[in-house]
C-alpha atoms as a PDB file:
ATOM      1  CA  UNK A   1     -78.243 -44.520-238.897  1.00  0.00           C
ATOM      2  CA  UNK A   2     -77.287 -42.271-236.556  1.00  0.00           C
ATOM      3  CA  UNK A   3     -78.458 -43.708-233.420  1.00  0.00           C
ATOM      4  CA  UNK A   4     -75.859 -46.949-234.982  1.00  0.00           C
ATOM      5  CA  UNK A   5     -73.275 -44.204-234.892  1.00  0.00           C
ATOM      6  CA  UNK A   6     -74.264 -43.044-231.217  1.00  0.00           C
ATOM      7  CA  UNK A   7     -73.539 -46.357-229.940  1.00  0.00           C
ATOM      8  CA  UNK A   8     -69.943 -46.811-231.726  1.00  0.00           C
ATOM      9  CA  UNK A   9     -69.143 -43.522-230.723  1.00  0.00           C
ATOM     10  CA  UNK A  10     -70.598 -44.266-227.113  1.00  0.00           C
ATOM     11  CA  UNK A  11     -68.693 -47.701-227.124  1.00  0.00           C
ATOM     12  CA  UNK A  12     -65.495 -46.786-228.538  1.00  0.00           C
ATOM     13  CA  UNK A  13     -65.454 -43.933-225.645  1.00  0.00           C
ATOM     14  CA  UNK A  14     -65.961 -46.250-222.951  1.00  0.00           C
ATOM     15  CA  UNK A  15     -63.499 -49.012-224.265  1.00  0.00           C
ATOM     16  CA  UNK A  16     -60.634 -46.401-224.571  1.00  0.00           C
ATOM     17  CA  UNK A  17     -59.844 -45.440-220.572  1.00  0.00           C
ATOM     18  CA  UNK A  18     -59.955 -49.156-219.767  1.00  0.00           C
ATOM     19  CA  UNK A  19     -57.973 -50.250-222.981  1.00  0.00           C
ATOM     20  CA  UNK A  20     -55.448 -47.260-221.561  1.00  0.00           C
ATOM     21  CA  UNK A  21     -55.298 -48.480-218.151  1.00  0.00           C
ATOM     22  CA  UNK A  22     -54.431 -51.878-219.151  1.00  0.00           C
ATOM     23  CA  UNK A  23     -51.794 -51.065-221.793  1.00  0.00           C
ATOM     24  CA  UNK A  24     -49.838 -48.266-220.274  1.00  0.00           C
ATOM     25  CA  UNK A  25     -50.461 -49.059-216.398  1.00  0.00           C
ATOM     26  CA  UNK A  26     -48.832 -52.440-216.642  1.00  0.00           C
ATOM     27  CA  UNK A  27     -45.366 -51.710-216.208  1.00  0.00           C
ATOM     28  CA  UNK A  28     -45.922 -49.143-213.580  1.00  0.00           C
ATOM     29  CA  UNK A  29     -44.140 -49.032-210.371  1.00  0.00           C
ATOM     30  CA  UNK A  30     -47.913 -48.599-208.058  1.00  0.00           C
ATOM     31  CA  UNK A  31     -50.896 -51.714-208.130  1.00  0.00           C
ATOM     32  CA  UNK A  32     -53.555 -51.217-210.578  1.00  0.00           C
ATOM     33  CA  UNK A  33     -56.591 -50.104-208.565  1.00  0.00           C
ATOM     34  CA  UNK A  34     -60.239 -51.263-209.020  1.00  0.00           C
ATOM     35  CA  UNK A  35     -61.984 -48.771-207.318  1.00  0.00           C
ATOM     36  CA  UNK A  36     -60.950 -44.781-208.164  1.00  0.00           C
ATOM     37  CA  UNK A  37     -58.429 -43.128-205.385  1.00  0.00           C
ATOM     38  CA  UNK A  38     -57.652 -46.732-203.552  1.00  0.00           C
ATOM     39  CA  UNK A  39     -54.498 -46.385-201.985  1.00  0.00           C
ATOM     40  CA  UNK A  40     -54.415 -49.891-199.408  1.00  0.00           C
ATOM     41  CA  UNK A  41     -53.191 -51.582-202.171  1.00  0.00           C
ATOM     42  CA  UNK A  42     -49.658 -50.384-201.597  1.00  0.00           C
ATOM     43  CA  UNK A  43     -49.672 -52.538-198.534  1.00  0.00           C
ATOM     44  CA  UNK A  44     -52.201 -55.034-200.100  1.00  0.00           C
ATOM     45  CA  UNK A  45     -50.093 -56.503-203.324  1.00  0.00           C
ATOM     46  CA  UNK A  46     -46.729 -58.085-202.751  1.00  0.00           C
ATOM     47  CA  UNK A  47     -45.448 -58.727-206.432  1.00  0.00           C
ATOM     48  CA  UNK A  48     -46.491 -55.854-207.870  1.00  0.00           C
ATOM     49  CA  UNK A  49     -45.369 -56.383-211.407  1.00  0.00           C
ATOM     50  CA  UNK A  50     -47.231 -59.634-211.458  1.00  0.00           C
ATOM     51  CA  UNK A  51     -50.051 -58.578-210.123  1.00  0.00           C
ATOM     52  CA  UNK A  52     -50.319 -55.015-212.844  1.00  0.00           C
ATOM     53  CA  UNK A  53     -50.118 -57.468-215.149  1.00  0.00           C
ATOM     54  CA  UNK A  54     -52.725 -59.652-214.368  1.00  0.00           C
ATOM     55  CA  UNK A  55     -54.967 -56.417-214.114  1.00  0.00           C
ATOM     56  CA  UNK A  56     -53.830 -55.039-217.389  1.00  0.00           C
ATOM     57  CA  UNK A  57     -55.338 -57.921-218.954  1.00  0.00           C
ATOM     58  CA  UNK A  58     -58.683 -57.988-217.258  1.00  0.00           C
ATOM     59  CA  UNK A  59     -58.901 -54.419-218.115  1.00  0.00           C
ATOM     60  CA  UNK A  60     -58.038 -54.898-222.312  1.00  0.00           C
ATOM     61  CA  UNK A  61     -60.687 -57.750-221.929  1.00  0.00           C
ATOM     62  CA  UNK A  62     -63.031 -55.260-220.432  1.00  0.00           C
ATOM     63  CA  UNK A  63     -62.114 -52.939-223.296  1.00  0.00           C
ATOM     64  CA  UNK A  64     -62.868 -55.571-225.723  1.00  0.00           C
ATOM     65  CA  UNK A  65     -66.212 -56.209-224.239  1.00  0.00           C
ATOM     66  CA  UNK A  66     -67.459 -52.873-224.306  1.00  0.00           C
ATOM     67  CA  UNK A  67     -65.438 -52.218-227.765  1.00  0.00           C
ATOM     68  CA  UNK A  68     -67.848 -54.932-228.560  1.00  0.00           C
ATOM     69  CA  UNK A  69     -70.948 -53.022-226.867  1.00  0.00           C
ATOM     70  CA  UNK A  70     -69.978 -50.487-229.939  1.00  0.00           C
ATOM     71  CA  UNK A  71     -69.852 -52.663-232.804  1.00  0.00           C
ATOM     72  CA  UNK A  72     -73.156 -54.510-231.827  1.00  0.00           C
ATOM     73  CA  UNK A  73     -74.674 -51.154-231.655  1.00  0.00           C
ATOM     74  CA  UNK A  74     -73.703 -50.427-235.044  1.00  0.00           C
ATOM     75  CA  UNK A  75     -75.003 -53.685-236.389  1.00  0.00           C
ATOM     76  CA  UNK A  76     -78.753 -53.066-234.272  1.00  0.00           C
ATOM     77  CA  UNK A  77     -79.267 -51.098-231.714  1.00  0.00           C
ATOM     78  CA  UNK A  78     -81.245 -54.104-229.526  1.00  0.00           C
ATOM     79  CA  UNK A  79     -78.435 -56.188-229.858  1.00  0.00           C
ATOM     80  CA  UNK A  80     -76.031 -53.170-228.425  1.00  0.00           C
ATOM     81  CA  UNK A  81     -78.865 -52.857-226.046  1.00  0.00           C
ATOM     82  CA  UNK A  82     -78.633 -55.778-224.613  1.00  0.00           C
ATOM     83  CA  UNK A  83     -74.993 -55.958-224.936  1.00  0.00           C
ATOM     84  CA  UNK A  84     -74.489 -52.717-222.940  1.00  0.00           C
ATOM     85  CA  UNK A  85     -77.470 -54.148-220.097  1.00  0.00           C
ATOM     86  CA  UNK A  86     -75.111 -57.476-219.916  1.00  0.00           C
ATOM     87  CA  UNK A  87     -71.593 -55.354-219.561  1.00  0.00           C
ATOM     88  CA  UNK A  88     -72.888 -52.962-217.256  1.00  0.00           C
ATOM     89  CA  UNK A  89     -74.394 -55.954-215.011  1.00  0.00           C
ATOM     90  CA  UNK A  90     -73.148 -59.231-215.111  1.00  0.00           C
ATOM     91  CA  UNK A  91     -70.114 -57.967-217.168  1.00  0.00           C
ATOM     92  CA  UNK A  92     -68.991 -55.640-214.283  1.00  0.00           C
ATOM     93  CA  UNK A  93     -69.762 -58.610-211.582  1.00  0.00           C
ATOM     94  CA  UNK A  94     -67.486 -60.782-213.411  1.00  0.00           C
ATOM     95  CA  UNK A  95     -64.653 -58.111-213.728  1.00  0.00           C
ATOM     96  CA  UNK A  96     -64.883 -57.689-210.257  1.00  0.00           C
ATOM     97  CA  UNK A  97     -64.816 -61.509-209.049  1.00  0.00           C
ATOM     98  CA  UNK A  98     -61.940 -61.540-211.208  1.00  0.00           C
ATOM     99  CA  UNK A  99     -60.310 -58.563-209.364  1.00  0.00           C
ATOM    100  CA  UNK A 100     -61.013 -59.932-206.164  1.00  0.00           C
ATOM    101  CA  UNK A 101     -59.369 -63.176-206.957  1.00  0.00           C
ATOM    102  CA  UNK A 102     -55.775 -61.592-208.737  1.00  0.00           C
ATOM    103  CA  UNK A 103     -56.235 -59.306-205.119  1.00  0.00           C
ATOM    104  CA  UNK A 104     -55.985 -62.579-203.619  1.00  0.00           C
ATOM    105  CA  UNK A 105     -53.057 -64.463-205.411  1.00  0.00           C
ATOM    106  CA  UNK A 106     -51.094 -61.098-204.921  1.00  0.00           C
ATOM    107  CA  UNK A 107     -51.620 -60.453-201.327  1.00  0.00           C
END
């Protein structure tokens, strides 16, 4: 039981920076950045507030996902397992296609 508890905790605490990001970051006045400290996208995005919108949702969905990661550790650990081994490789792939293609609507 508590290795189930672990993995909600562990879950919850990686869901809750990205669920941030994408629910406070939206309206802001600077492009949501993919990679920490990337300041070319000032030049990059032209409608900003489209674009940080856009971003704010891939982020919640990335939330959800690993949100998810916590629950499905809570339910059996091998199914968080392989939950975690699918967000933290194809999950992040796809986040990242989808960041490169709301770069490229916006620029």
């Amino acid at each position: 039981m508590f290795g189930k508890i672990v993995g909600l905790i562990s879950g919850l605490m990686c869901a809750f920076p990205f669920w941030i990001i994408g629910t406070f970051n939206k309206d802001s006045r600077e492009p949501i950045s993919f990679w920490s400290g990337d300041t070319s996208l000032r030049t990059k995005v032209t409608n900003v507030k489209e674009y940080n919108n856009e971003m704010a949702k891939l982020y919640r969905k990335y939330a959800l996902a690993l949100f998810g990661m916590g629950i499905a550790f809570f339910l059996t650990p091998y199914l968080g397992v392989a939950v975690l081994v699918f967000n933290c490789t194809l999950g992040i792939y796809i986040v990242y296609r989808a960041y490169k293609k709301i770069l490229g609507k916006y620029s």
